[in-house]
N, C-alpha and C. Protein backbone atom coordinates (compact mmCIF):
# COMPACT_ATOMS: atom_id res chain seq x y z
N UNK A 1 -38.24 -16.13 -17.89
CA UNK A 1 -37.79 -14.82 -17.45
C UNK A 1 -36.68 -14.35 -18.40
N UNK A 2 -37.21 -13.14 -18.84
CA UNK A 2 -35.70 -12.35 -20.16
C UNK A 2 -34.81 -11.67 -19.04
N UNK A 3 -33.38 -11.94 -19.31
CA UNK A 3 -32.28 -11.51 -18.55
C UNK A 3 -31.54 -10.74 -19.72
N UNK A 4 -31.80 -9.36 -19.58
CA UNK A 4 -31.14 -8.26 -20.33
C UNK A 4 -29.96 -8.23 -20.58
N UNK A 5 -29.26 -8.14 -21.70
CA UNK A 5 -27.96 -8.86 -21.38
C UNK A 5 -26.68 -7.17 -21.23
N UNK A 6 -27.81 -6.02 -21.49
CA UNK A 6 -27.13 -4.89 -21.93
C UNK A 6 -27.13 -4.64 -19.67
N UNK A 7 -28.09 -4.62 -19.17
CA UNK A 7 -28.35 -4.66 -17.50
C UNK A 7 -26.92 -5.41 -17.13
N UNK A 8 -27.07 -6.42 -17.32
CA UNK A 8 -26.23 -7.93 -16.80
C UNK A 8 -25.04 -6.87 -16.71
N UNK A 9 -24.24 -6.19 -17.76
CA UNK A 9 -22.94 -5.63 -18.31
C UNK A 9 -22.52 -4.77 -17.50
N UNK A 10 -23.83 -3.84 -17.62
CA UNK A 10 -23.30 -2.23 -16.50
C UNK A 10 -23.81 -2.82 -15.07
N UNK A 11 -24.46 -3.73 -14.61
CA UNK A 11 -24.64 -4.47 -13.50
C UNK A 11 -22.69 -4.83 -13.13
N UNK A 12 -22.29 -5.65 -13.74
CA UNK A 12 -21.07 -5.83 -13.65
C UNK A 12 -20.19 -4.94 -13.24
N UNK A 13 -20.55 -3.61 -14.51
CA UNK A 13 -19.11 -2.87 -14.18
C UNK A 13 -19.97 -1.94 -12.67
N UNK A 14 -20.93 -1.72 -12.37
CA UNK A 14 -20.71 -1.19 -11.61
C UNK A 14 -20.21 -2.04 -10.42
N UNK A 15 -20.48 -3.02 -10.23
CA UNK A 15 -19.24 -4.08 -9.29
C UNK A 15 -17.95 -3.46 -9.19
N UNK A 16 -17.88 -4.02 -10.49
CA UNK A 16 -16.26 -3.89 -10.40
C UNK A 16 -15.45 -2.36 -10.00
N UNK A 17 -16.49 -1.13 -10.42
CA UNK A 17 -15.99 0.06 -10.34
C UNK A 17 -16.43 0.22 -8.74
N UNK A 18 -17.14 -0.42 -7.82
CA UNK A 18 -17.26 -0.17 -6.32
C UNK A 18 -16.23 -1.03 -5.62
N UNK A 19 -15.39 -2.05 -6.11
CA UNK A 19 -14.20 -2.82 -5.54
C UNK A 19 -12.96 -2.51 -6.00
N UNK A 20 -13.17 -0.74 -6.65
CA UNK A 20 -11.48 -0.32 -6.99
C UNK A 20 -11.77 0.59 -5.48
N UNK A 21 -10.68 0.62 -4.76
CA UNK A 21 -10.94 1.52 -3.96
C UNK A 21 -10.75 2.85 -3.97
N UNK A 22 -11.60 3.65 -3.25
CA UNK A 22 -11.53 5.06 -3.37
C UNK A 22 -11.72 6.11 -2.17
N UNK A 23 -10.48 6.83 -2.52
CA UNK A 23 -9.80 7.74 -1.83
C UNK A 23 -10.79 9.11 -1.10
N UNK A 24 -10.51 9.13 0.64
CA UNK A 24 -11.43 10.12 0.78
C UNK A 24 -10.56 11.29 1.47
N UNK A 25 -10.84 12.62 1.00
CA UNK A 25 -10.40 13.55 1.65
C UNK A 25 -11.64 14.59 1.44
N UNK A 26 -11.34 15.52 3.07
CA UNK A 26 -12.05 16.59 3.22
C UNK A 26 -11.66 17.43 3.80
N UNK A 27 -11.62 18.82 3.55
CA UNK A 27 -11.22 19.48 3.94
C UNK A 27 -11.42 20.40 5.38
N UNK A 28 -12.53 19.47 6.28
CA UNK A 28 -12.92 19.67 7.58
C UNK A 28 -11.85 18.51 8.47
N UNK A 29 -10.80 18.04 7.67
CA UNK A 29 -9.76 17.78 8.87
C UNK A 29 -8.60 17.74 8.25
N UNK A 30 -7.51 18.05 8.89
CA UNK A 30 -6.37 17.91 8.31
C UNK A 30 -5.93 17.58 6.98
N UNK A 31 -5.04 17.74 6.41
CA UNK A 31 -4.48 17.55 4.61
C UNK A 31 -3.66 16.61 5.49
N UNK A 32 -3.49 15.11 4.23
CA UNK A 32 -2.22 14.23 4.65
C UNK A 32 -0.97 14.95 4.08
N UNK A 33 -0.38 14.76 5.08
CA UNK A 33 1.38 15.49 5.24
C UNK A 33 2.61 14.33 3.72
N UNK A 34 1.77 14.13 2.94
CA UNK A 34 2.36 12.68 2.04
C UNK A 34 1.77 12.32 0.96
N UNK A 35 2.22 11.23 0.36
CA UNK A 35 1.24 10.74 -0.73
C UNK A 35 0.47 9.23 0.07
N UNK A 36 -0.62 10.01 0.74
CA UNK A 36 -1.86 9.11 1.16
C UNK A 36 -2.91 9.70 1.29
N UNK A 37 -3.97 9.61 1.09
CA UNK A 37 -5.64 9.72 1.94
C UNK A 37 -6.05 9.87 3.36
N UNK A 38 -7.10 10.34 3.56
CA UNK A 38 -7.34 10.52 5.08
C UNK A 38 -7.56 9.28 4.95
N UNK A 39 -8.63 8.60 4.57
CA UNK A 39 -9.51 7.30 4.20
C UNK A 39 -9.73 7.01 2.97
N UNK A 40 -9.67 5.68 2.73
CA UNK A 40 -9.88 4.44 2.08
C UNK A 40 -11.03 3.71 1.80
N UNK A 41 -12.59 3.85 1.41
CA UNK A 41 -13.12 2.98 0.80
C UNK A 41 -13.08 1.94 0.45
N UNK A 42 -13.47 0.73 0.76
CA UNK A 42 -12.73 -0.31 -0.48
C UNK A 42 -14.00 -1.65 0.01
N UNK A 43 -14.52 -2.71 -0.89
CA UNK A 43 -15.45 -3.60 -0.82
C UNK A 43 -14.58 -4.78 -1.26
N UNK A 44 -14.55 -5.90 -0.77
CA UNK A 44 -14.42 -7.09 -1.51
C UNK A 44 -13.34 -7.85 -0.11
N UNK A 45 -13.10 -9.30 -0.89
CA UNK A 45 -12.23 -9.93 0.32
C UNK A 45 -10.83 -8.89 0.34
N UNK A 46 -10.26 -9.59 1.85
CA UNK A 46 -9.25 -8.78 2.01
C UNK A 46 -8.08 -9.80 1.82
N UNK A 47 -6.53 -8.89 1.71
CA UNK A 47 -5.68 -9.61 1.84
C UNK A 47 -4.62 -8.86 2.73
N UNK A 48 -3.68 -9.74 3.80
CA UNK A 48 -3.13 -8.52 4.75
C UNK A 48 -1.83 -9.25 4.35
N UNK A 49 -0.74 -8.08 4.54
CA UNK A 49 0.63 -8.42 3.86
C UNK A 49 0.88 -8.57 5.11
N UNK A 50 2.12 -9.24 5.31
CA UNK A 50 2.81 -9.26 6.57
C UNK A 50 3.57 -7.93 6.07
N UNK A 51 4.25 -7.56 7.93
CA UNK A 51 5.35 -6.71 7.59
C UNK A 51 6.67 -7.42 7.05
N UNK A 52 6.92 -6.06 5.90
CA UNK A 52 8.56 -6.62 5.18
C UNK A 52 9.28 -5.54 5.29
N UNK A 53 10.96 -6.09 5.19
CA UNK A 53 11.86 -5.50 5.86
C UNK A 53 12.54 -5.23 4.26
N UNK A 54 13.95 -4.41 4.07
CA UNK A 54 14.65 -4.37 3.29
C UNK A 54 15.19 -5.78 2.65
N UNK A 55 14.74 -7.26 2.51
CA UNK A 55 15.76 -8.19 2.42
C UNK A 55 15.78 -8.88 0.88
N UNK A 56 17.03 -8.95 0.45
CA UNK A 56 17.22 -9.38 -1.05
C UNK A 56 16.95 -10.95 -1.36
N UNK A 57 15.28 -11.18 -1.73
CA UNK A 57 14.76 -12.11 -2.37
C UNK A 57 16.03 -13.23 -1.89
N UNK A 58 16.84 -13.37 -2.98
CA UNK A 58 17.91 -14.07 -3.30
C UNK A 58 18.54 -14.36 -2.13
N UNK A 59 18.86 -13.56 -1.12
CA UNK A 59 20.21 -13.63 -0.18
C UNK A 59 19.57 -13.65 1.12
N UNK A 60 18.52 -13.58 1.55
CA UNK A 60 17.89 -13.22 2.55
C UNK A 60 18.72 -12.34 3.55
N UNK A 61 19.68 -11.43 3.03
CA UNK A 61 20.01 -10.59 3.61
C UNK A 61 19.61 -8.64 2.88
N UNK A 62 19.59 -8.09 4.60
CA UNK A 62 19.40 -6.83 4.31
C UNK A 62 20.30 -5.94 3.55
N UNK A 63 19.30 -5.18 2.42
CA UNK A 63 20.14 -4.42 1.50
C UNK A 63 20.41 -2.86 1.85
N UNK A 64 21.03 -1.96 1.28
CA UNK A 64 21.54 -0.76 1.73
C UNK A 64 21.15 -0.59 2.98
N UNK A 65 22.04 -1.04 4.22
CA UNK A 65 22.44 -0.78 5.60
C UNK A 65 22.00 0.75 6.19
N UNK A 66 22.74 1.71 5.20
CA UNK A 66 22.71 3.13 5.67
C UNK A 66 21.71 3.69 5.04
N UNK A 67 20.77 3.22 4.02
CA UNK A 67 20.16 4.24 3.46
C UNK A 67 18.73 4.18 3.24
N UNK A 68 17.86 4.83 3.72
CA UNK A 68 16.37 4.22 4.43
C UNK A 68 15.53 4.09 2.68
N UNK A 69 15.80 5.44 1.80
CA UNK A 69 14.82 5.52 0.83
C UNK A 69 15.30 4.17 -0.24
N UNK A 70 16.59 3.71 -0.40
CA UNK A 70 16.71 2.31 -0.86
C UNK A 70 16.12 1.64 0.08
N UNK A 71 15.84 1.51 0.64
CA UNK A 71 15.73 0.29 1.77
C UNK A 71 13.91 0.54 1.56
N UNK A 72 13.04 1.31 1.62
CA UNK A 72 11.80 1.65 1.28
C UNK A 72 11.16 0.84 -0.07
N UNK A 73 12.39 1.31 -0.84
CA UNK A 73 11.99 0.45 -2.50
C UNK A 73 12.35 -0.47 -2.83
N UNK A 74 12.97 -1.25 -1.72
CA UNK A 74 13.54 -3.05 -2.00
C UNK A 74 12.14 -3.40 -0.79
N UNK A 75 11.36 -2.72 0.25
CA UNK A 75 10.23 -3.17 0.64
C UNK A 75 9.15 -3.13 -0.04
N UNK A 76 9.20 -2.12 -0.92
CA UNK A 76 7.90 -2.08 -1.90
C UNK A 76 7.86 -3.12 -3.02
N UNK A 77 9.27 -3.09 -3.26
CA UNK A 77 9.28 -4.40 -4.41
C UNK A 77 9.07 -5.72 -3.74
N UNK A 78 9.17 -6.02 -2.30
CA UNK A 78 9.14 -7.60 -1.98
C UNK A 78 7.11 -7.41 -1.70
N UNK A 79 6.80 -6.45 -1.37
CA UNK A 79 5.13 -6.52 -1.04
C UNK A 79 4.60 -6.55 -2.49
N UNK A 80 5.28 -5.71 -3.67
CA UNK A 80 4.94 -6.22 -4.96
C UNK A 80 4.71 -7.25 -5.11
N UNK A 81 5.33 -7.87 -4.82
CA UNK A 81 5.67 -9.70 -5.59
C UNK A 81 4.65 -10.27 -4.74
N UNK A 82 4.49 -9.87 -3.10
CA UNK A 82 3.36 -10.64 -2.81
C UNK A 82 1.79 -10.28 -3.60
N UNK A 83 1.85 -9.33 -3.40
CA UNK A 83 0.31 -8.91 -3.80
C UNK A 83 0.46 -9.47 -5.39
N UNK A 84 1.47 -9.54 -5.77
CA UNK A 84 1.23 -9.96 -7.75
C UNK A 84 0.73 -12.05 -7.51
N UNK A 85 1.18 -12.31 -6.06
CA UNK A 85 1.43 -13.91 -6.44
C UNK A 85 0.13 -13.89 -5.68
N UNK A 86 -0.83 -12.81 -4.93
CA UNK A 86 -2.41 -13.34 -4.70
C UNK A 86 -3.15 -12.80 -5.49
N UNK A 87 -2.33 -12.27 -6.47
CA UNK A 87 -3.28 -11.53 -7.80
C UNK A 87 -3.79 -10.28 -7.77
N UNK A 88 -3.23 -9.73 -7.25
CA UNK A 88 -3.69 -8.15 -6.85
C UNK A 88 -2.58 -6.99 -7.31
N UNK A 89 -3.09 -6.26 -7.00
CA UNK A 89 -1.86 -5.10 -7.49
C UNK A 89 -2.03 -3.76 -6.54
N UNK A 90 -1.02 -2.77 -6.89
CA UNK A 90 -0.84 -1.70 -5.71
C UNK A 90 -2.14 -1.08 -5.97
N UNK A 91 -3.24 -0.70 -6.67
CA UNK A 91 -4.29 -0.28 -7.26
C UNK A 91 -5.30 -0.56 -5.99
N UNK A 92 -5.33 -1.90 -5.54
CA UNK A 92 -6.27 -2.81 -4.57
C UNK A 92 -5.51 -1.87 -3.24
N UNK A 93 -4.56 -1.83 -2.99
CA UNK A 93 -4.17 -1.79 -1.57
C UNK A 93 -4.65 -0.14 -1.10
N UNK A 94 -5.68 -0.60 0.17
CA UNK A 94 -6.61 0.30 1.18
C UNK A 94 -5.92 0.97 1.80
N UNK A 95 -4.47 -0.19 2.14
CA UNK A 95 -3.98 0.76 4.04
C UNK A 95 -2.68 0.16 4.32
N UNK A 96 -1.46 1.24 4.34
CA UNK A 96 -0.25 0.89 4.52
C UNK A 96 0.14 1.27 5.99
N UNK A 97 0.97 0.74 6.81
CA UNK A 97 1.44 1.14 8.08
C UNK A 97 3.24 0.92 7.64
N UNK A 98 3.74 2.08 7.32
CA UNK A 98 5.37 2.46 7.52
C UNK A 98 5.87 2.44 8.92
N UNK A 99 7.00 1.59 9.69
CA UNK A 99 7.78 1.57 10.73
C UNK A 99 8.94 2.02 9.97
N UNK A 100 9.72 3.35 10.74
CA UNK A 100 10.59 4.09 10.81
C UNK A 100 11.42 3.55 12.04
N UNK A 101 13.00 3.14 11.85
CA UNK A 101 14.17 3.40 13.07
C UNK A 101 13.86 5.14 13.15
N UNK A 102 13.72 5.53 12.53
CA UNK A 102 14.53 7.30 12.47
C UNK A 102 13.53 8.05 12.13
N UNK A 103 12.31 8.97 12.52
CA UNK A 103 11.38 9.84 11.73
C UNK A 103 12.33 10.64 11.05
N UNK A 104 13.45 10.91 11.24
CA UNK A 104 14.04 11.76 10.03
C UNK A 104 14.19 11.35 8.83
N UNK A 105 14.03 10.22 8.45
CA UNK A 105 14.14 9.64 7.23
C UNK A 105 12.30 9.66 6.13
N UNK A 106 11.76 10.57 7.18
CA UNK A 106 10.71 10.29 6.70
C UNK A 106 10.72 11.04 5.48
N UNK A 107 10.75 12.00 4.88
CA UNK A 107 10.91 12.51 3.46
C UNK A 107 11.06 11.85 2.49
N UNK A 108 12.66 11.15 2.66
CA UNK A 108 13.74 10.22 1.85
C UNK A 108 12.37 8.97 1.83
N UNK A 109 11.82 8.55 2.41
CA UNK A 109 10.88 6.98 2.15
C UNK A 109 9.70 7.47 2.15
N UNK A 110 9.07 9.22 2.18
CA UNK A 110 7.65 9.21 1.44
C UNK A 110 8.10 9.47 -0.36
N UNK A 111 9.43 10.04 -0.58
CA UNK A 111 9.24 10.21 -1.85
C UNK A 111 9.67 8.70 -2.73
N UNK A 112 10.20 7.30 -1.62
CA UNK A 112 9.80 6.23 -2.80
C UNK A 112 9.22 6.20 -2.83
N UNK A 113 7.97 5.84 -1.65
CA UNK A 113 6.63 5.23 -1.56
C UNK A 113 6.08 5.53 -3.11
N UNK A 114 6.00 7.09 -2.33
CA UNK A 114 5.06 7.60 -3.70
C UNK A 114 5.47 8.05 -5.29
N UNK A 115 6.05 6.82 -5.49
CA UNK A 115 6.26 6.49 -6.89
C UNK A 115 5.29 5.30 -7.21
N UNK A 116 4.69 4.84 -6.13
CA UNK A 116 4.09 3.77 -6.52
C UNK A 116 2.16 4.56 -6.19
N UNK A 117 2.12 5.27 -6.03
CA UNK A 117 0.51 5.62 -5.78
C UNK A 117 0.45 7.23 -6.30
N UNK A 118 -1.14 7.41 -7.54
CA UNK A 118 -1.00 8.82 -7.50
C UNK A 118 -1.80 9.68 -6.04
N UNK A 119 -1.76 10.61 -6.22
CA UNK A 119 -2.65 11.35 -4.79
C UNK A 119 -4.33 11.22 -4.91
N UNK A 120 -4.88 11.05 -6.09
CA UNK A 120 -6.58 11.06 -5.83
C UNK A 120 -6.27 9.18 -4.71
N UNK A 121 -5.97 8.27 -5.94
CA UNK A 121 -6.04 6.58 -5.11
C UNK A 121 -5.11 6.00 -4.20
N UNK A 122 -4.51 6.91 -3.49
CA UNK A 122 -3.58 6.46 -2.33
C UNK A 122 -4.12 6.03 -1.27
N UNK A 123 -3.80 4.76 -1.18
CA UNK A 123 -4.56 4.29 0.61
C UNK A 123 -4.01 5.24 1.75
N UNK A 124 -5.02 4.59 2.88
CA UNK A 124 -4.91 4.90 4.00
C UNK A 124 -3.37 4.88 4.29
N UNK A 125 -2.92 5.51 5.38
CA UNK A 125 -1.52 5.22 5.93
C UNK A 125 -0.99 5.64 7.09
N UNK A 126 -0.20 4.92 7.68
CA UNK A 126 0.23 5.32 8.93
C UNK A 126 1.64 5.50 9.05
N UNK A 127 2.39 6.21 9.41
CA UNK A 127 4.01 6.08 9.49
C UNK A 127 4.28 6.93 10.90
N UNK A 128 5.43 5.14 11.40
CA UNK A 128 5.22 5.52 12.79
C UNK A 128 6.73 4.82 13.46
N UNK A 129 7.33 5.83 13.58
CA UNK A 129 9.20 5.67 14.33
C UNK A 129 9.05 4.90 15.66
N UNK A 130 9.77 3.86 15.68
CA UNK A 130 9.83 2.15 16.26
C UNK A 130 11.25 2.38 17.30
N UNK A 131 11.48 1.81 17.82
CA UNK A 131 12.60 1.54 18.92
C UNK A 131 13.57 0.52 17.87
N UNK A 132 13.24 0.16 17.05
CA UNK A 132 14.41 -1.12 16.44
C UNK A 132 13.19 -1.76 15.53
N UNK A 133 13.90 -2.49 13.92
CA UNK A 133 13.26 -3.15 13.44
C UNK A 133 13.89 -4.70 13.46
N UNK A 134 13.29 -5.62 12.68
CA UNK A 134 14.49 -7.06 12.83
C UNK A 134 15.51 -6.80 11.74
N UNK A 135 16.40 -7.35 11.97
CA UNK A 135 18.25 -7.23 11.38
C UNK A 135 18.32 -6.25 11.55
N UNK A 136 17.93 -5.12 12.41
CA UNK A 136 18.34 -3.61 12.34
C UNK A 136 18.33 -2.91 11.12
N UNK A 137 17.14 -2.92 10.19
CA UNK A 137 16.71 -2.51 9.05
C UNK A 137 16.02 -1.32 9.83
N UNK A 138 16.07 -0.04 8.52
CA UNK A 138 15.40 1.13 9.00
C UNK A 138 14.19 1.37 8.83
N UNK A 139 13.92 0.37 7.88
CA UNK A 139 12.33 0.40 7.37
C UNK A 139 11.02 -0.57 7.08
N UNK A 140 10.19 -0.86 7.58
CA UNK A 140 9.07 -2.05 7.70
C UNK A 140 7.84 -1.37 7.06
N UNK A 141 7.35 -2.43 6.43
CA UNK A 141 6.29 -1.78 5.60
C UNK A 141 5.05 -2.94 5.92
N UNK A 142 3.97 -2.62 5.98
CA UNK A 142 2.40 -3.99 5.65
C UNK A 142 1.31 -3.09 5.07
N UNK A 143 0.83 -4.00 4.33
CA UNK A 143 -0.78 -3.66 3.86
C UNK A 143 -1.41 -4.36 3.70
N UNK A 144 -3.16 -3.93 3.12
CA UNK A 144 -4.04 -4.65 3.21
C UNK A 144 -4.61 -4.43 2.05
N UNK A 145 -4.83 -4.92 1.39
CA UNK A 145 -5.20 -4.81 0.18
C UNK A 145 -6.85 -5.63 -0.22
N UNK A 146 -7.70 -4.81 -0.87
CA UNK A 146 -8.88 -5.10 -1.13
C UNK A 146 -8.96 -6.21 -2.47
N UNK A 147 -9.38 -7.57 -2.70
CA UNK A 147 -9.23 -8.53 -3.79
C UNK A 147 -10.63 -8.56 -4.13
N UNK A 148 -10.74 -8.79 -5.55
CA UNK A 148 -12.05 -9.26 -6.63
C UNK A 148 -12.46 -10.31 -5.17
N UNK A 149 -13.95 -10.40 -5.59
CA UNK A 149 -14.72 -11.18 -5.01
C UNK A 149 -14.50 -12.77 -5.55
């Protein structure tokens, strides 16, 4: 049996181009109020972050007390490091759920977020004001992120 080796190639990439995930919007429901997607696409194993809080690697204590959009981008950087140590990157991740102490802070922590996602490949997302987080941090972050087969 001849196994085409030019087939085999675009066989591949089309794999690989159906396990980047991709972003769905339509304009028969609501526009997201942010930098996210209505829905998320995505094929392959999963990986689910726990929720993370503001806390400094090093000190295991919480960083900027008063200020939610620091406190947003010391969570994005600790879910970085996870998703980099199962080999994945923000590219893979389907579906974020943001816990807010304060919906007023919501502006100040959509404009870190979205330093890290453009608007066509932004996952799914939820952001949703909590009664209290742990250490009395203002901000909790998890995702799920789609991994190579």
């Amino acid at each position: 049996m001849y196994i085409n080796p030019q087939n085999t190639v675009l066989a591949l990439r089309k794999i690989q181009r159906s396990m980047v995930p991709e972003g769905i919007r339509t304009d028969k429901a609501p526009a997201p109020v942010g930098p996210y997607n209505q829905a998320t696409i995505a094929t392959g194993r999963l990986l689910f972050v726990s929720g993370q809080i503001p806390l400094d690697p090093q000190t295991n204590e919480i960083v900027y007390p008063q200020d939610a959009a620091k406190q947003a981008e010391q969570v994005m950087a600790n879910m970085e490091a996870i998703l980099q140590a199962a080999g994945a990157n923000w590219q893979q991740v389907v579906k974020i759920n943001i816990y807010l102490a304060d919906m007023n802070d919501f502006a100040r922590v959509n404009q870190a977020y979205g330093r890290y996602f453009d608007a066509e490949n932004a996952p799914a997302r939820a952001c949703i004001q909590v009664a209290g987080l742990p250490k009395n941090s203002l901000v909790e972050m998890e995702c799920i992120a789609a991994l190579d087969p």
